[in-house]
C-alpha atoms as a PDB file:
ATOM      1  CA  UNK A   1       0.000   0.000   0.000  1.00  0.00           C
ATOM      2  CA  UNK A   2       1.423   3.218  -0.924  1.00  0.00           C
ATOM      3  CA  UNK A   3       2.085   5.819   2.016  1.00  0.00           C
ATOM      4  CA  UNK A   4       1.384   9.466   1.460  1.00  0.00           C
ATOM      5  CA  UNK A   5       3.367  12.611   3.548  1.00  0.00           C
ATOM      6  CA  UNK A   6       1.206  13.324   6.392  1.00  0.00           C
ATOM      7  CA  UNK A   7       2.818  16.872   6.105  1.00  0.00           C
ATOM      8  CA  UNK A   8       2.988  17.775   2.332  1.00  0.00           C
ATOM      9  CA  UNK A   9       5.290  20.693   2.125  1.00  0.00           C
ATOM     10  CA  UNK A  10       4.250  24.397   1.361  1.00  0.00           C
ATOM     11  CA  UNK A  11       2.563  25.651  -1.373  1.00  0.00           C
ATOM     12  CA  UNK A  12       5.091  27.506  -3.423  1.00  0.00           C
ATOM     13  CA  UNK A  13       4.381  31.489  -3.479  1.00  0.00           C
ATOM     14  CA  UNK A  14       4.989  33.444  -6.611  1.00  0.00           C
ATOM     15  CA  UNK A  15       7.643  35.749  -5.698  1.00  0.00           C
ATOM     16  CA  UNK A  16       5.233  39.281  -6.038  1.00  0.00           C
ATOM     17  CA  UNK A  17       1.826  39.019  -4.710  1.00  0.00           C
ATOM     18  CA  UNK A  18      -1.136  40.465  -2.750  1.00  0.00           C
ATOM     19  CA  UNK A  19      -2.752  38.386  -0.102  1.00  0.00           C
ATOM     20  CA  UNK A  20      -6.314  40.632   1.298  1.00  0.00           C
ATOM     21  CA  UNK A  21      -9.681  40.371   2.063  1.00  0.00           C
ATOM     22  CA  UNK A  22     -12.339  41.524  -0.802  1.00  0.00           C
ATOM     23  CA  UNK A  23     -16.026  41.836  -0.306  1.00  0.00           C
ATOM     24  CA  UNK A  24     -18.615  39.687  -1.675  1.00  0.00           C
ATOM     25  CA  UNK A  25     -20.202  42.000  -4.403  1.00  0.00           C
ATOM     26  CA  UNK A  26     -16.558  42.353  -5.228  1.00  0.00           C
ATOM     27  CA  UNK A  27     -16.024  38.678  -5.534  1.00  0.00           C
ATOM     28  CA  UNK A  28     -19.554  37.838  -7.405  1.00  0.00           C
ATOM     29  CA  UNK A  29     -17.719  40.517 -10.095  1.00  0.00           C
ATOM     30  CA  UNK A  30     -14.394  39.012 -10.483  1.00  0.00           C
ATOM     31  CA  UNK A  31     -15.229  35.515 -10.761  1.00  0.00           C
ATOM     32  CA  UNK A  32     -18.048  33.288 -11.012  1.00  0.00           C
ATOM     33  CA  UNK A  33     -20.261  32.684  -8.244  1.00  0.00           C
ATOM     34  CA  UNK A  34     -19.058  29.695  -6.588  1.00  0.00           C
ATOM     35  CA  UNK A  35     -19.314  28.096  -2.759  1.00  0.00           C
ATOM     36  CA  UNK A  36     -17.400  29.149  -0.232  1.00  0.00           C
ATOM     37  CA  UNK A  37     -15.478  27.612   2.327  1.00  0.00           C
ATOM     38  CA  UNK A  38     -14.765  29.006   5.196  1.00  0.00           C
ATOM     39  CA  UNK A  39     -12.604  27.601   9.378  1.00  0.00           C
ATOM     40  CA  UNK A  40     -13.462  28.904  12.060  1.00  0.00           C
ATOM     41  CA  UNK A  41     -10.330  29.458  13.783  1.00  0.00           C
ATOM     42  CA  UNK A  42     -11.449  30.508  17.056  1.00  0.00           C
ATOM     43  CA  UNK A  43     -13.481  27.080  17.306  1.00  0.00           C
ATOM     44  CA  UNK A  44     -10.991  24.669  15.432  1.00  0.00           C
ATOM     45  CA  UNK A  45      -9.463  22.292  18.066  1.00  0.00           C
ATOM     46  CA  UNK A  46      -6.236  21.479  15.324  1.00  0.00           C
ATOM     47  CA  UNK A  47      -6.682  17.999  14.549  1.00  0.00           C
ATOM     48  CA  UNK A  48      -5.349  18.415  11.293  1.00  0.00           C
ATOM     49  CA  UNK A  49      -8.746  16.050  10.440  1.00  0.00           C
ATOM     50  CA  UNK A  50      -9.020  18.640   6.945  1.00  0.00           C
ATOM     51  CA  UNK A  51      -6.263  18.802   6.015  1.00  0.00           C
ATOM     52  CA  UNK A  52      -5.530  14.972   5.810  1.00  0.00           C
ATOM     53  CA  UNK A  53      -8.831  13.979   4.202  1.00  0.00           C
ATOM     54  CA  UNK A  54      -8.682  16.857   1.306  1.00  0.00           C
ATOM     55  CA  UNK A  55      -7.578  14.558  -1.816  1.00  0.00           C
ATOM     56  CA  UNK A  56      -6.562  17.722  -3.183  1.00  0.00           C
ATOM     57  CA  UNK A  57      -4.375  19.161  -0.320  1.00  0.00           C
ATOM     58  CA  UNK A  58      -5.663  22.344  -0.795  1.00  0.00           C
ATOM     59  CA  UNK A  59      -5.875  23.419   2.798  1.00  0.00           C
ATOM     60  CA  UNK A  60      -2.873  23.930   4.511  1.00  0.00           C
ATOM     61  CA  UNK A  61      -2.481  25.119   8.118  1.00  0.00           C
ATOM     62  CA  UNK A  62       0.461  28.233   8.141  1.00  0.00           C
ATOM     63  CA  UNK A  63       2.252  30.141  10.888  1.00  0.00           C
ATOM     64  CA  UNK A  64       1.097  33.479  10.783  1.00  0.00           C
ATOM     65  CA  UNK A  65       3.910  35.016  10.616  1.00  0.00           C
ATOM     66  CA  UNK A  66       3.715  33.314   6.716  1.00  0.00           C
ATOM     67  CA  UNK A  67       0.623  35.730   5.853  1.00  0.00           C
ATOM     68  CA  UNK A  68       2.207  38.424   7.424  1.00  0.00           C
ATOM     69  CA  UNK A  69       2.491  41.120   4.889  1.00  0.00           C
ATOM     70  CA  UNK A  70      -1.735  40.325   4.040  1.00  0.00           C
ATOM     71  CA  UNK A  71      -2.955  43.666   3.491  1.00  0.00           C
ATOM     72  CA  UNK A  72      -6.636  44.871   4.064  1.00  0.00           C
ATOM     73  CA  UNK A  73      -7.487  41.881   6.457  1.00  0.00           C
ATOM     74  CA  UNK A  74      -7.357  41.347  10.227  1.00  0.00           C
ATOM     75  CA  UNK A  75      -4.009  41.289  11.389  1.00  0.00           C
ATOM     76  CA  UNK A  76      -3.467  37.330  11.295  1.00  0.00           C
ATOM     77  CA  UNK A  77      -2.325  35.868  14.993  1.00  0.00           C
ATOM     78  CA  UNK A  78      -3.319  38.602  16.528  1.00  0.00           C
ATOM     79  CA  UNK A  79      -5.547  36.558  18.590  1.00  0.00           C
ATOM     80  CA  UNK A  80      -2.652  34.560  21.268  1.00  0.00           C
ATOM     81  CA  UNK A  81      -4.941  31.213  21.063  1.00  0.00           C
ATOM     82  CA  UNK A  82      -4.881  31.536  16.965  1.00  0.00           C
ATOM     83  CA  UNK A  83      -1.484  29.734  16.589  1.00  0.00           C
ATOM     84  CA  UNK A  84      -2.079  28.617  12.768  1.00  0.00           C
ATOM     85  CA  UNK A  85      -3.955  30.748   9.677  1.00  0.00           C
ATOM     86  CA  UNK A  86      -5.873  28.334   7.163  1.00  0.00           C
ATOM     87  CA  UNK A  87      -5.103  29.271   3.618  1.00  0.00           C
ATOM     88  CA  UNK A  88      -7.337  27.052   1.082  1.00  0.00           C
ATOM     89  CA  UNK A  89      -6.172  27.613  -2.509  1.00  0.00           C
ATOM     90  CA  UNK A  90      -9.632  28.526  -4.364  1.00  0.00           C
ATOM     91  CA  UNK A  91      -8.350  27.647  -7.566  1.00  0.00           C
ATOM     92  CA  UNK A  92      -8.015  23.667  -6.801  1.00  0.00           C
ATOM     93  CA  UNK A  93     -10.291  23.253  -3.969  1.00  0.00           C
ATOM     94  CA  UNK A  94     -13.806  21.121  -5.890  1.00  0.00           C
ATOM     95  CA  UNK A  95     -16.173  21.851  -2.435  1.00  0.00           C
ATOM     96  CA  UNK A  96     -16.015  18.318  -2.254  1.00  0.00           C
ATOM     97  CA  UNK A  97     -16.731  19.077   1.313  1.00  0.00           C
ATOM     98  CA  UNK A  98     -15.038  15.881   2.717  1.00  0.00           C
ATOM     99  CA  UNK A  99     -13.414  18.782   4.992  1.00  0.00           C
ATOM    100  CA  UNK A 100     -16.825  19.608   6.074  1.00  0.00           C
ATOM    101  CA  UNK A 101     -17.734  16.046   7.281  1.00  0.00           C
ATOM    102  CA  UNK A 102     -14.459  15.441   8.874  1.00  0.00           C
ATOM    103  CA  UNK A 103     -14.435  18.133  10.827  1.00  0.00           C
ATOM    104  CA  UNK A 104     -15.498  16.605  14.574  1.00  0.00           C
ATOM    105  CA  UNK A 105     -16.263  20.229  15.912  1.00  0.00           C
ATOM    106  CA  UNK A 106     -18.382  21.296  12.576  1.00  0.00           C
ATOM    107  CA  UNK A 107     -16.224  24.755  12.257  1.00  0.00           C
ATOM    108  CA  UNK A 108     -15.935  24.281   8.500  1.00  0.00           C
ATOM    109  CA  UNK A 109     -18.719  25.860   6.584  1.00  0.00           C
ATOM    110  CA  UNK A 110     -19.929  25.404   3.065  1.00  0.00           C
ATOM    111  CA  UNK A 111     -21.712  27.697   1.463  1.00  0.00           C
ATOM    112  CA  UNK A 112     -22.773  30.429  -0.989  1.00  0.00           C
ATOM    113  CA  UNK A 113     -21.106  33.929  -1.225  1.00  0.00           C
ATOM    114  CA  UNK A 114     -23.393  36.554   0.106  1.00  0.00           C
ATOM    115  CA  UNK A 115     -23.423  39.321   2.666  1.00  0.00           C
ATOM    116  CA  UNK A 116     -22.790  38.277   6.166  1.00  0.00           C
ATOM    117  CA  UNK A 117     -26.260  38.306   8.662  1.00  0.00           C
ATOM    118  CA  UNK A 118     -26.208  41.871  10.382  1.00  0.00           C
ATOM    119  CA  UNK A 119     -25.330  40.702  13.768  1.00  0.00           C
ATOM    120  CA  UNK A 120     -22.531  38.486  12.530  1.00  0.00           C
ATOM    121  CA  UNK A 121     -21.537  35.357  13.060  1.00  0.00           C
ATOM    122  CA  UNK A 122     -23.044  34.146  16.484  1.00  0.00           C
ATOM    123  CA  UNK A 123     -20.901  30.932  16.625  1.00  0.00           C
ATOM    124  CA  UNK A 124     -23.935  28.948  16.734  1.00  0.00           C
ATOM    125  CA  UNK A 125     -24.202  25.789  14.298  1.00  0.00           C
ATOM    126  CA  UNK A 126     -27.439  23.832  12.773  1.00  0.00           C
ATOM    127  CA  UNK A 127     -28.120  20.298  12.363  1.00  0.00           C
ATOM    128  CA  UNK A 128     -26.285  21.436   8.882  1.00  0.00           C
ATOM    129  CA  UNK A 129     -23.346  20.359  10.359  1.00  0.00           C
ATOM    130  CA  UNK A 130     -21.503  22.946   8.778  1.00  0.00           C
ATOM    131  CA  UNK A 131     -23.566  23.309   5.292  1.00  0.00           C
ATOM    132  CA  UNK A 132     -24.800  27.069   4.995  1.00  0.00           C
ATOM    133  CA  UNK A 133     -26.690  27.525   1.987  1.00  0.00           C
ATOM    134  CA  UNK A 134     -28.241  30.835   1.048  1.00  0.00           C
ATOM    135  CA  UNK A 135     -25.703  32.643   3.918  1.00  0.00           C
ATOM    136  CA  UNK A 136     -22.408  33.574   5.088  1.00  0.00           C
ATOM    137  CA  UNK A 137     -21.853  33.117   8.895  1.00  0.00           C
END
């Protein structure tokens, strides 16, 4: 039986680029609507279950000291209990969602781009198990 690296190395970075937040409408313009996926980091318990199970090995944990220079976002790690960023490269990732059912805490959401509920995300989850269709926590 082949073995696989339980630790796959690092994406490779081009050498110039721009990591930041954009807003939805501005997404819905610049690409095709598509799911999104989203970790809650303040929830995730770091069992690496995701990243594993992700045929694709799309989703990689990082230091944050790796997405460092990300510019009109939250600084990353600025929370002391966040000790990793998730970084899920959009371009491979199929929304398989075999992350989503892995997941033993149910912090992974799947679901469609649109503007987030008014009162934010309340950190509460549905018999969904992590599926939000129609909204963004």
């Amino acid at each position: 039986m082949p073995k696989t690296d339980a630790n796959p190395p690092l994406p490779s970075f081009p050498g110039e680029y721009v990591l930041q937040e954009v807003s939805p409408d501005e997404l819905q313009k610049a690409v095709k609507p598509k799911q999104f996926i989203h970790i809650d980091q303040s929830e995730c318990i770091m069992c690496e279950g995701c990243v594993d199970i992700c045929p694709w090995k799309c989703i990689h944990m990082l230091a944050p000291d790796t997405v460092a220079e990300a510019v009109n976002t939250v600084e990353p790690g600025i929370d002391p209990e966040d000790h990793v960023v998730f970084v899920i490269d959009e371009d491979v990732c199929t929304r398989c969602a075999l992350c989503v059912d892995r997941c033993p805490t149910g912090v992974i959401i799947l679901g469609k781009t649109g503007p987030a509920p008014r009162d934010g995300d309340l950190h509460q989850r549905d018999s969904n198990h992590g599926y939000a269709y129609g909204m963004r926590f």
